[in-house]
Each structure stands twice: as structure tokens, then as C-alpha cells.
N, C-alpha and C. Protein backbone atom coordinates (compact mmCIF):
# COMPACT_ATOMS: atom_id res chain seq x y z
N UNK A 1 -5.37 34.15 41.44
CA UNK A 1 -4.67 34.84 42.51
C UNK A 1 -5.08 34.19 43.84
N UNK A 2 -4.04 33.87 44.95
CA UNK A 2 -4.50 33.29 45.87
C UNK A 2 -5.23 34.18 47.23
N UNK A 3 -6.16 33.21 48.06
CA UNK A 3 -6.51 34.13 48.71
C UNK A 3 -5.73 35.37 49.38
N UNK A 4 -4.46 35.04 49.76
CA UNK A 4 -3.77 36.03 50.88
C UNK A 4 -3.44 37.14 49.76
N UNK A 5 -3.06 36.78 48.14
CA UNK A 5 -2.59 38.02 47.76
C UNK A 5 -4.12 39.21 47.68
N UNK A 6 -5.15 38.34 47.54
CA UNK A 6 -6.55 38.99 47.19
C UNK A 6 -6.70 40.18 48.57
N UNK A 7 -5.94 39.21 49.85
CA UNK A 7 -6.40 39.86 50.99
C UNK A 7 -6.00 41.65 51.03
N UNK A 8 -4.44 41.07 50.98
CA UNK A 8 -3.14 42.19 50.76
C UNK A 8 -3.89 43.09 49.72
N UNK A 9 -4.10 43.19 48.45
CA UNK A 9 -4.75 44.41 47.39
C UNK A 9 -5.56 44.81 48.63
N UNK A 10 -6.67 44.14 48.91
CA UNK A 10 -7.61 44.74 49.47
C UNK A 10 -7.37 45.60 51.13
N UNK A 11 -6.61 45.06 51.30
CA UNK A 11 -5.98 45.70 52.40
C UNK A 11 -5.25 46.86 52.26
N UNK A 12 -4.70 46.96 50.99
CA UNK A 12 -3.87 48.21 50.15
C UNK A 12 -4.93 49.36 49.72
N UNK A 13 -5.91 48.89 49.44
CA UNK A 13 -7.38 49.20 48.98
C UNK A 13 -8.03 50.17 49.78
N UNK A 14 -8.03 49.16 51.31
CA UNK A 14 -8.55 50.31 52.58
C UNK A 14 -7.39 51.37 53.32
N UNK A 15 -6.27 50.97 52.69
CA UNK A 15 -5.52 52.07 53.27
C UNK A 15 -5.64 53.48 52.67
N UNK A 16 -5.81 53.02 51.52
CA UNK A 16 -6.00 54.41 49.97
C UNK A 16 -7.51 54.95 51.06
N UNK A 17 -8.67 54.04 50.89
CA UNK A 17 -9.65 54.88 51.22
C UNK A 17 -9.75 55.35 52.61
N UNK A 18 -8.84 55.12 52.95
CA UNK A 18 -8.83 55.55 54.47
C UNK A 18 -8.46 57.76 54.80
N UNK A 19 -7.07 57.29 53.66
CA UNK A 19 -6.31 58.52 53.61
C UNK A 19 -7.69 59.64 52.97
N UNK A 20 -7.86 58.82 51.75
CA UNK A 20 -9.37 60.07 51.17
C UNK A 20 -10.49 60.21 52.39
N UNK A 21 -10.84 59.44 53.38
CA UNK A 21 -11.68 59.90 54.02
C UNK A 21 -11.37 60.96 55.11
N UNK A 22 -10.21 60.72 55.64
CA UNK A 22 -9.27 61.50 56.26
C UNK A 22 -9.31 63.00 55.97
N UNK A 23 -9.07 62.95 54.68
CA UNK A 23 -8.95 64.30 54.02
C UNK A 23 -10.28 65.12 53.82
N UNK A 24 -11.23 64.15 53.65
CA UNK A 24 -12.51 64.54 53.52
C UNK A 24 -13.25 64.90 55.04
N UNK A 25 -12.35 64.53 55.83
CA UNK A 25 -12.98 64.61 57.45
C UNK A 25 -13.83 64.03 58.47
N UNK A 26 -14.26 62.63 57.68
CA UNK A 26 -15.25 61.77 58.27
C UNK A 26 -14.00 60.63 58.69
N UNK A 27 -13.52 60.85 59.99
CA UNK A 27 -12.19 60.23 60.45
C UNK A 27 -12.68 58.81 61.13
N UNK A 28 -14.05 58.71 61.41
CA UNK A 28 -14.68 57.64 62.06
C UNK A 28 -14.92 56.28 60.96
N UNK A 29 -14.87 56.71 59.39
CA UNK A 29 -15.08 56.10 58.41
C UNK A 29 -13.61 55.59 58.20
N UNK A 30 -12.88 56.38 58.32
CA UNK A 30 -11.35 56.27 58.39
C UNK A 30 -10.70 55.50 59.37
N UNK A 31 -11.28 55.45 60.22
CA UNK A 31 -10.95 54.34 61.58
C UNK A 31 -11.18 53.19 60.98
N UNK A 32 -12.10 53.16 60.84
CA UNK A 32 -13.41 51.50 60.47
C UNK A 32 -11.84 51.58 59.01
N UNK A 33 -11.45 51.31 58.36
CA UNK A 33 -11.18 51.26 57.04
C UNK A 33 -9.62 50.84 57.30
N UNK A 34 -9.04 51.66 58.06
CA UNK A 34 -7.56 51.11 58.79
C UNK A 34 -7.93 50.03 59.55
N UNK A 35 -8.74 49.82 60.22
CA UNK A 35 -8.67 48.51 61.42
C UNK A 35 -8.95 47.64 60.60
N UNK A 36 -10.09 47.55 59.18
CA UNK A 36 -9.83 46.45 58.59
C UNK A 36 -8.84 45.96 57.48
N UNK A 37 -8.18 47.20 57.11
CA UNK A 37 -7.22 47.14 56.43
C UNK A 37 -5.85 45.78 57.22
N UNK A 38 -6.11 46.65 58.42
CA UNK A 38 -5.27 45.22 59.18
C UNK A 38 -5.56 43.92 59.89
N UNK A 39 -6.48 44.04 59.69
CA UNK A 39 -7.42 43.02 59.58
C UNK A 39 -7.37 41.66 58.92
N UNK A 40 -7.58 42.67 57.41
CA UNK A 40 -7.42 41.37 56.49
C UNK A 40 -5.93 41.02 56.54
N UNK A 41 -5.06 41.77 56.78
CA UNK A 41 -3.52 41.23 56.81
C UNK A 41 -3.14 40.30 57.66
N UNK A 42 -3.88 40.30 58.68
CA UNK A 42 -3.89 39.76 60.20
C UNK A 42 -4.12 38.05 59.96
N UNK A 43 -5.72 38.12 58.69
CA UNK A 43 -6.24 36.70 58.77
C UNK A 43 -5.52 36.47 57.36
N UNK A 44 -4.84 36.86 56.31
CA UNK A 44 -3.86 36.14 55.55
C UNK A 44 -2.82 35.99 55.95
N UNK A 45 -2.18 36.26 57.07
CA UNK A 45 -1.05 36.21 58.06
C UNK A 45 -1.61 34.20 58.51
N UNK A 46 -2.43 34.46 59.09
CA UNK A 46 -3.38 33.25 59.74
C UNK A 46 -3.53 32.15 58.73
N UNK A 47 -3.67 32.64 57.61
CA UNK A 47 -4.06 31.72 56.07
C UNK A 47 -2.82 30.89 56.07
N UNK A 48 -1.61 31.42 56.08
CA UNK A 48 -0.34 30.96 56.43
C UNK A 48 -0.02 30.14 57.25
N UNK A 49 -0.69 29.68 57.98
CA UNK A 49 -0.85 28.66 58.98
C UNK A 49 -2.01 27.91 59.28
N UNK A 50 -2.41 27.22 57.70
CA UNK A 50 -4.15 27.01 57.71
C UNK A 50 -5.00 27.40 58.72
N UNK A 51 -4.96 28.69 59.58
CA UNK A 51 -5.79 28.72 60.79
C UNK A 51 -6.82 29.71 59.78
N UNK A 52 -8.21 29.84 60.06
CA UNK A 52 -9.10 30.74 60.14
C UNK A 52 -9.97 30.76 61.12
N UNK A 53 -10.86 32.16 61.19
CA UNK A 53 -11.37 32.01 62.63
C UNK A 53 -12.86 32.85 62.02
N UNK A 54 -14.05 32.84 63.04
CA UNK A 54 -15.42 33.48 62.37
C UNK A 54 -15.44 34.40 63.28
N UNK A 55 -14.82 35.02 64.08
CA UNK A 55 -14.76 36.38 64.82
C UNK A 55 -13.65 37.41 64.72
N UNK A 56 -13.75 38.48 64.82
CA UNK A 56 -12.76 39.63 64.90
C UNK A 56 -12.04 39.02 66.29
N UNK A 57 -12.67 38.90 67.41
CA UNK A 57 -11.72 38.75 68.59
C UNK A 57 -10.69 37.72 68.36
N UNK A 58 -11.01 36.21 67.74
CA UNK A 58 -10.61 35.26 67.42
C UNK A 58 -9.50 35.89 66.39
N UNK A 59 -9.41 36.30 64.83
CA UNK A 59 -8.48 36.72 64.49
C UNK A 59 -7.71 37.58 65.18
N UNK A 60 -7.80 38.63 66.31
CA UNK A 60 -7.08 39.25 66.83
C UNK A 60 -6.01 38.41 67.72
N UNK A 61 -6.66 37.97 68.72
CA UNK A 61 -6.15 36.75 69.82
C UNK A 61 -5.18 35.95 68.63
N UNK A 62 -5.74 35.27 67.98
CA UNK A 62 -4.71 34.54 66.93
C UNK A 62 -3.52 34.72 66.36
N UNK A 63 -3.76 35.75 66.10
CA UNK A 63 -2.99 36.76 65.51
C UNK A 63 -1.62 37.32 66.80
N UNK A 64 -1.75 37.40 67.71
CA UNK A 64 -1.55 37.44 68.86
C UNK A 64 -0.24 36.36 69.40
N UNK A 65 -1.29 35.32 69.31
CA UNK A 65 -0.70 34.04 69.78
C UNK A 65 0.05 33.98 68.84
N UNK A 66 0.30 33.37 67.20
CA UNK A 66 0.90 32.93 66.15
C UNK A 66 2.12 33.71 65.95
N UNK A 67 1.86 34.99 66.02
CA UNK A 67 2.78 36.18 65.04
C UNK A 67 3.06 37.64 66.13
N UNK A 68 2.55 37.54 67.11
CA UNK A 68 3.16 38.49 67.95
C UNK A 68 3.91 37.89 69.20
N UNK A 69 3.28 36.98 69.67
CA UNK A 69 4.15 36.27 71.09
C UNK A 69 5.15 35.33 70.33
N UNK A 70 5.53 35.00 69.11
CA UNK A 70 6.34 34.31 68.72
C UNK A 70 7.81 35.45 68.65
N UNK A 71 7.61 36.25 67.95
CA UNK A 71 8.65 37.14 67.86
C UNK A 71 8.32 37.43 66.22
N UNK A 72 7.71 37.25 65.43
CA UNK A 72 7.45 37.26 64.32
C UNK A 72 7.45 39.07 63.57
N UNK A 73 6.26 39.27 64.55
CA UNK A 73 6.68 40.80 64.70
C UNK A 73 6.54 41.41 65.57
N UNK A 74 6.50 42.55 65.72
CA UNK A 74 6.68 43.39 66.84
C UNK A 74 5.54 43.40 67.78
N UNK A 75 5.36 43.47 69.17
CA UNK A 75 4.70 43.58 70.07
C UNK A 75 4.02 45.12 70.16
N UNK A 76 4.57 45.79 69.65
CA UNK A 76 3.43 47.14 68.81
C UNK A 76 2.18 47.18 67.88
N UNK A 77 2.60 45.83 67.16
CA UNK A 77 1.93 45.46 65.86
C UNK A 77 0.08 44.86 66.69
N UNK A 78 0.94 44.31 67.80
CA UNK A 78 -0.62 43.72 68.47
C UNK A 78 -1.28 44.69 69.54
N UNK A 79 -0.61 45.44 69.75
CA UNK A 79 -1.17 46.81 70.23
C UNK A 79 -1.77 47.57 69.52
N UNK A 80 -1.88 47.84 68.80
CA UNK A 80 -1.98 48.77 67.36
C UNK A 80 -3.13 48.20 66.88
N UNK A 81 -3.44 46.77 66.60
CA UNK A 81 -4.59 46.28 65.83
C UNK A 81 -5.35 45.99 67.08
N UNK A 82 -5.09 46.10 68.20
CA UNK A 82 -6.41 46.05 69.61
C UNK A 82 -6.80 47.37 69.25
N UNK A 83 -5.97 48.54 69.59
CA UNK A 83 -6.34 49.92 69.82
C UNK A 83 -7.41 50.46 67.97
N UNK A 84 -6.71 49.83 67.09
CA UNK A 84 -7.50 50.19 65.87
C UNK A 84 -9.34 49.22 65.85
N UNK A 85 -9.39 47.77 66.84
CA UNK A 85 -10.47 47.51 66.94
C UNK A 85 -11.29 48.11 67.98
N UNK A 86 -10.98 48.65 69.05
CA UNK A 86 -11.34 49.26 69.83
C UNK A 86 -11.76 50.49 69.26
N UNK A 87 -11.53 51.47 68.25
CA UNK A 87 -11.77 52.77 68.20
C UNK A 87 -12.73 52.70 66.82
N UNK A 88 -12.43 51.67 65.93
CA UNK A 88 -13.60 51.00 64.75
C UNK A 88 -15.02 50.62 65.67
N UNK A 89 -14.81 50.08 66.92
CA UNK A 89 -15.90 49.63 67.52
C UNK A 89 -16.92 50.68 68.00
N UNK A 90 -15.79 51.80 68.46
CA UNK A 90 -16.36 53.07 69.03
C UNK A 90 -16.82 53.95 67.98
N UNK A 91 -16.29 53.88 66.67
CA UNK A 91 -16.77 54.50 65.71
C UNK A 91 -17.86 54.64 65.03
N UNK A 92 -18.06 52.85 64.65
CA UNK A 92 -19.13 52.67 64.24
C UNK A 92 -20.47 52.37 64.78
N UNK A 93 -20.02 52.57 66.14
CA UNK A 93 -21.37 52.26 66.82
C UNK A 93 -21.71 53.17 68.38
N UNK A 94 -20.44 53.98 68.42
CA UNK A 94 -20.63 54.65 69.18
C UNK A 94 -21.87 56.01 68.71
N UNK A 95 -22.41 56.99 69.74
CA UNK A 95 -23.15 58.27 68.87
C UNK A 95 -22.72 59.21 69.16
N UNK A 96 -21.67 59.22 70.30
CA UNK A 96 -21.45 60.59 70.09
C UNK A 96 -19.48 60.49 70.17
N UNK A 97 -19.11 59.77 69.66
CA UNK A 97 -17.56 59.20 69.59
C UNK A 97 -16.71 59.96 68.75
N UNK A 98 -16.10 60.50 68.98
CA UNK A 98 -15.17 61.74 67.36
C UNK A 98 -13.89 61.05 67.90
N UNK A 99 -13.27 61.20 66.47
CA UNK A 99 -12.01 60.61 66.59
C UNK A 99 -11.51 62.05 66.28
N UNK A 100 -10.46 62.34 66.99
CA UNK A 100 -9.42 63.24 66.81
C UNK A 100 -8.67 63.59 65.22
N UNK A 101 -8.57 64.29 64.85
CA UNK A 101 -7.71 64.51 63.41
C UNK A 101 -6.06 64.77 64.05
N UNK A 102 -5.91 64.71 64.73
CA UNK A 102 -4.49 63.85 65.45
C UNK A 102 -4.06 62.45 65.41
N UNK A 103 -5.17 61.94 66.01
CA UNK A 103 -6.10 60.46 66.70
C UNK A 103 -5.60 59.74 65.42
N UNK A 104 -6.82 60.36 64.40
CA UNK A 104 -6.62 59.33 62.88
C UNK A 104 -5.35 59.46 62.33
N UNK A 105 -5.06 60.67 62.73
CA UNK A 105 -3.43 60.59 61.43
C UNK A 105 -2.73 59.47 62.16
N UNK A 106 -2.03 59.65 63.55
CA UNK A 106 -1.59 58.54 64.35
C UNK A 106 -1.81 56.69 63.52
N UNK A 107 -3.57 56.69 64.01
CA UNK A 107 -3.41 55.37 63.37
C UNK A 107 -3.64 55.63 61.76
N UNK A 108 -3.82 56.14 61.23
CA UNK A 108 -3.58 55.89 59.57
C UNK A 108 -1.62 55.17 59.55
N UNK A 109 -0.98 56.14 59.82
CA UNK A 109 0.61 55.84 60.40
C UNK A 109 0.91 54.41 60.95
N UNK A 110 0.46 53.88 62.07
CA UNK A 110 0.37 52.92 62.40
C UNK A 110 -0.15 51.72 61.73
N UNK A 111 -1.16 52.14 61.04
CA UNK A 111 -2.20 51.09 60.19
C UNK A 111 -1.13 50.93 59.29
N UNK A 112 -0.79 51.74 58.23
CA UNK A 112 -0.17 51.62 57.19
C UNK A 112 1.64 50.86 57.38
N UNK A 113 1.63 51.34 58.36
CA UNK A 113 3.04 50.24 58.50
C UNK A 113 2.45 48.77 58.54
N UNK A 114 1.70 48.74 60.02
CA UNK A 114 1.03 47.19 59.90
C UNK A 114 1.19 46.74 58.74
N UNK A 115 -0.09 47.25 57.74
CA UNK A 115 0.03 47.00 56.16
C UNK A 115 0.87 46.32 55.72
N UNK A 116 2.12 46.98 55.56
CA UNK A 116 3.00 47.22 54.99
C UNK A 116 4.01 46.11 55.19
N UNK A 117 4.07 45.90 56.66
CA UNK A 117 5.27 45.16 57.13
C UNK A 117 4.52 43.52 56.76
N UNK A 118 3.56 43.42 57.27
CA UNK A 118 2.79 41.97 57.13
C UNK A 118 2.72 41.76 55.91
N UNK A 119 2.16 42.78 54.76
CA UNK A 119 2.26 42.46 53.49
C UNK A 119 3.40 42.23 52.99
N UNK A 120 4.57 42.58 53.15
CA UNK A 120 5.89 42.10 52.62
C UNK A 120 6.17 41.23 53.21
N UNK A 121 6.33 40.73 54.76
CA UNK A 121 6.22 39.05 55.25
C UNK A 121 5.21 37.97 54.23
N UNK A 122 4.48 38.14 54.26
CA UNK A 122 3.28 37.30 53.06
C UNK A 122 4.17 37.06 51.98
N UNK A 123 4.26 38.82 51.70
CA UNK A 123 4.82 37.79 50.30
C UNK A 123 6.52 37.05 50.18
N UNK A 124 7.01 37.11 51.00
CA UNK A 124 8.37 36.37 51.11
C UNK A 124 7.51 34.84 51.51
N UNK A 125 6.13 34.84 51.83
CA UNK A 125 6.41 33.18 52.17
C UNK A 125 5.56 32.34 51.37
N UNK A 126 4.76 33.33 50.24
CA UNK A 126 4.20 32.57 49.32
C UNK A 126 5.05 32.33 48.05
């Protein structure tokens, strides 16, 4: 199986555990789990264009440049994966940071399209 489809499961992977943490109420675990869920979609998006990168900012920016300022996809899509690294950042390292049970449903919603839409681009181009 090639890397990008490995990425996509696993990206399918953190969306599932995202929703159970959700439900379970630890929404900060649930943050962290959507942002990398799109994440990995972001850098098999990137795989697609032999680019890889050794930072989150670097795949974001990239990601950015390649597939959002092109028209590829939507200019929401790169809003969405700033605001999901921004609130993973605050999550996991913030101490006194709560994410809203509004907050998370929002990006679970958001995350999961990301997901969704990039993972079906992928696979039309492998």
C-alpha cells in the first residue's frame, strides 16, 4: 500500500477517534486528533508533488502555497487546518485551555470534510 493511501486510513483513523473522545468529553484530545487527522491529508496531498517537509508550519505553509492559493481547494480548507493547529497547540500544551463542546463539534465538522474532500482528491490521482 502506498504511502498516501497509508496516510488517508490513518487519517480516517483519527477522525473515528476523535468523535469517541468527543463523546467521552476530553475535547482537547479531540482537537489534537482532528488537526492531525488533517494533517496527514495535508502531507499526502504534498506526497503528490514529491514535496515533504520536517515541520508542522512547513506542511501547513505548503500546503497553502500548492493546494490552496492554486485553486485546488477551497480557501476555507487553509483556514480550517491553521485554526485546527492553533487550538491542538493550545490544547496540548496549554494548562488551563478548554475547548468548547460547541468549539469541538464545529471543528470535528470541519476536520472531517477536510478529510474527506482531500481524501477523495488523492485518490482520483493515484
Amino acid at each position: 500500500m502506498s504511502e498516501i493511501l497509508l496516510l488517508i486510513e490513518k487519517a480516517n483513523r483519527y477522525i473515528k477517534s476523535a468523535r469517541l473522545l468527543i463523546n467521552d468529553g476530553d475535547r482537547e484530545s479531540a482537537v489534537s486528533r482532528i488537526y492531525y487527522a488533517m494533517f496527514f491529508c495535508a502531507e499526502a496531498a504534498l506526497l503528490t508533488k514529491g514535496l515533504s517537509f520536517s515541520s508542522h508550519k512547513g506542511v501547513i505553509s505548503a500546503f497553502g502555497e500548492h493546494f490552496i492559493k492554486t485553486g485546488i481547494f477551497e480557501k476555507s480548507f487553509g483556514r480550517e487546518l491553521n485554526r485546527a493547529f492553533e487550538k491542538r497547540q493550545a490544547g496540548d500544551y496549554g494548562y488551563t485551555f478548554v475547548i468548547e463542546p460547541d468549539e469541538a463539534d464545529a471543528l470535528l465538522k470541519s476536520g472531517t470534510e477536510f478529510v474527506n474532500s482531500v481524501a477523495n482528491w488523492l485518490k482520483e490521482q493515484i
